[in-house]
Protein backbone atom coordinates (compact mmCIF):
# COMPACT_ATOMS: atom_id res chain seq x y z
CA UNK A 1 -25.06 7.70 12.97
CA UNK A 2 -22.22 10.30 13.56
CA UNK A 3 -19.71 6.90 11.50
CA UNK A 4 -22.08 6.65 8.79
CA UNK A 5 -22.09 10.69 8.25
CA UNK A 6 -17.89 10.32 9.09
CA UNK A 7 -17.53 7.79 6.74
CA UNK A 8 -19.86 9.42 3.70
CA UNK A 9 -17.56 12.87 4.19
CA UNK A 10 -14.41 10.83 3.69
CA UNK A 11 -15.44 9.16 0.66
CA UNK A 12 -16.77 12.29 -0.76
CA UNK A 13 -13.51 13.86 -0.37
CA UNK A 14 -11.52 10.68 -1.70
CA UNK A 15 -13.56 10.23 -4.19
CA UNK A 16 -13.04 13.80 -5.67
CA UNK A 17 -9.30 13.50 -5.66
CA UNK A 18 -9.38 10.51 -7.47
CA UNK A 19 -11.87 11.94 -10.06
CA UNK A 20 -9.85 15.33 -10.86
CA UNK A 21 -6.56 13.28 -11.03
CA UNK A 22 -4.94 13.19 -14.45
CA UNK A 23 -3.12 9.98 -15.63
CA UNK A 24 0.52 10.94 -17.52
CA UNK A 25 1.17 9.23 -20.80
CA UNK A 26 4.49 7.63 -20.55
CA UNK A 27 6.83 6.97 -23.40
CA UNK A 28 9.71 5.00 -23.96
CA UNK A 29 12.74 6.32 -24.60
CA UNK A 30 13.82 4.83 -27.03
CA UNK A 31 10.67 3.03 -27.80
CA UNK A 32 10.48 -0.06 -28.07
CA UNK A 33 10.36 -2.04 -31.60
CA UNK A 34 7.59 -2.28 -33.07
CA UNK A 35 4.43 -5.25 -32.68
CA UNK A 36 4.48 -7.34 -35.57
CA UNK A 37 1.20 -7.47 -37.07
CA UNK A 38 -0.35 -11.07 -36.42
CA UNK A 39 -1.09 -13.23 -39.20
CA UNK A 40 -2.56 -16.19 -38.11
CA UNK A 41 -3.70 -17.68 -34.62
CA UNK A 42 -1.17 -19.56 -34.62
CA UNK A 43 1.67 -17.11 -34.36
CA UNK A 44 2.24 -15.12 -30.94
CA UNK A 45 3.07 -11.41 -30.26
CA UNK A 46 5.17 -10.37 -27.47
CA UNK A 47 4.49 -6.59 -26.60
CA UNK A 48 5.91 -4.04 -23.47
CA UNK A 49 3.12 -3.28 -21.43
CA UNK A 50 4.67 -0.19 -18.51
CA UNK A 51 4.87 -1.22 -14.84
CA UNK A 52 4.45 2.61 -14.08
CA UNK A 53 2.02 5.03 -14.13
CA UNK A 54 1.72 8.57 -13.17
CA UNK A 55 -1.22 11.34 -12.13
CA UNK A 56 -1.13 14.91 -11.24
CA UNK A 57 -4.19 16.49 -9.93
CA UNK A 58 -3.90 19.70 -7.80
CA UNK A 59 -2.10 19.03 -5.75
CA UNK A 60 0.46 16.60 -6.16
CA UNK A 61 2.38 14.04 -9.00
CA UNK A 62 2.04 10.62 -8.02
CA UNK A 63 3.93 7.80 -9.54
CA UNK A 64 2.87 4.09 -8.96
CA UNK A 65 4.83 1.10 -10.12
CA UNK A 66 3.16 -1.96 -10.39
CA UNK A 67 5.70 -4.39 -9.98
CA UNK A 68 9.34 -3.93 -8.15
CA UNK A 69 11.88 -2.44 -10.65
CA UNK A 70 14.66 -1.82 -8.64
CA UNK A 71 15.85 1.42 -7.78
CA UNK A 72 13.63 4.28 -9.37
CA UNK A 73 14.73 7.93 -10.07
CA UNK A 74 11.75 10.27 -10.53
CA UNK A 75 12.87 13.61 -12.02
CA UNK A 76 10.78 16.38 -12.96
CA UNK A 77 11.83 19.46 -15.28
CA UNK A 78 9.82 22.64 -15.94
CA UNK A 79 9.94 24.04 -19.57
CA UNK A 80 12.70 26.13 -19.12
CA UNK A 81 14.49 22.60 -18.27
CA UNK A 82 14.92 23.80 -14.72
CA UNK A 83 14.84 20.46 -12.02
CA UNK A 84 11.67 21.10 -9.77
CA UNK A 85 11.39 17.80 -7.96
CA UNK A 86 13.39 14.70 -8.02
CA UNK A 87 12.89 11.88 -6.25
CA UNK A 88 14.43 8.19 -5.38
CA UNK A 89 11.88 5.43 -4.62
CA UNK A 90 12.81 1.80 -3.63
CA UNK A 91 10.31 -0.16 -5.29
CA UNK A 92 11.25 -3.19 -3.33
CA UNK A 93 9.60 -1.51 -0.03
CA UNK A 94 7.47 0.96 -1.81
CA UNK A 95 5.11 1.32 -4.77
CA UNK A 96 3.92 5.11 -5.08
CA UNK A 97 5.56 8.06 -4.57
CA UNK A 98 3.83 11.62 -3.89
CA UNK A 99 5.31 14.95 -4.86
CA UNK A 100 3.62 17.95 -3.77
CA UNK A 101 2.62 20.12 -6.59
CA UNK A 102 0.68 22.92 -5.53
CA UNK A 103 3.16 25.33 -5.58
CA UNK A 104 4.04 25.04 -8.69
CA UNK A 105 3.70 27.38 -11.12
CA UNK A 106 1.13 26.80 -14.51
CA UNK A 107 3.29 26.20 -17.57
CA UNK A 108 4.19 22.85 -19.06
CA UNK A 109 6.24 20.36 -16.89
CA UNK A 110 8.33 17.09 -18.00
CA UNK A 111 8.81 14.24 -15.97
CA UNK A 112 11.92 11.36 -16.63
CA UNK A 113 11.51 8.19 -14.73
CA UNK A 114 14.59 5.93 -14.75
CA UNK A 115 15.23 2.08 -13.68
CA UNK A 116 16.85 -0.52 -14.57
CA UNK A 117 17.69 -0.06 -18.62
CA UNK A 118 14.14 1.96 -18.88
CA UNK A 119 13.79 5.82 -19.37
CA UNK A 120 10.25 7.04 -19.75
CA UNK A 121 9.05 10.35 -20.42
CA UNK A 122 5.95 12.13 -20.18
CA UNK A 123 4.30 16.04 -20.89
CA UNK A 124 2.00 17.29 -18.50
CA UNK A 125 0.48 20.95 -18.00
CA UNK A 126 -0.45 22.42 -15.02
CA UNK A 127 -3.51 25.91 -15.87
């Protein structure tokens, strides 16, 4: 009984993190060329789907990678383009990275992630 209630309180609280977490949209910079429109089924698109994504919630930032890039550099600038938080992850041996976030102050926040020959760049606001 008292790993049933255990377990119910834990995934109460995990599942309200994940829930109030905000996902980042990343951009390319520069982007990449365009799609070409397809005009027959015959014909095949290549496109440039991200292995990264980022959330911020309360807090922290959290950056996942789904595949190993290398080297990453996660950087991330307030609006007065003051560094608040950068960060190297080795995506060889490691896939997310956390930043703690709560003491940061509400205004709107940039982060730069770096690998390889890939910048992306992303807004996010913290109230």
């Amino acid at each position: 009984m008292k790993h049933s209630i255990l377990f119910t309180a834990l995934l109460a609280v995990f599942s309200s993190g994940i829930a109030n977490a905000t996902e980042i949209l990343l951009n390319r910079n520069p982007p990449p060329p365009p799609v070409p429109r397809i005009l027959s089924c015959n014909q095949s698109v290549s496109f440039y789907i991200l292995p990264v994504s980022a959330t911020i919630d309360e807090t922290e930032l959290t950056v996942y990678f789904d595949t190993s890039v290398g080297i990453a550099t996660i950087t991330v600038y307030d609006e007065w383009n003051n560094v608040i938080a950068m960060e190297e992850l080795d995506t060889d041996s490691g896939i997310s990275l956390s930043i703690p976030s709560s003491d940061w102050e509400a205004g709107t926040y940039t982060i730069f992630i770096s690998y390889e020959n890939t910048n992306l760049n992303g807004n996010f606001l913290i109230e």
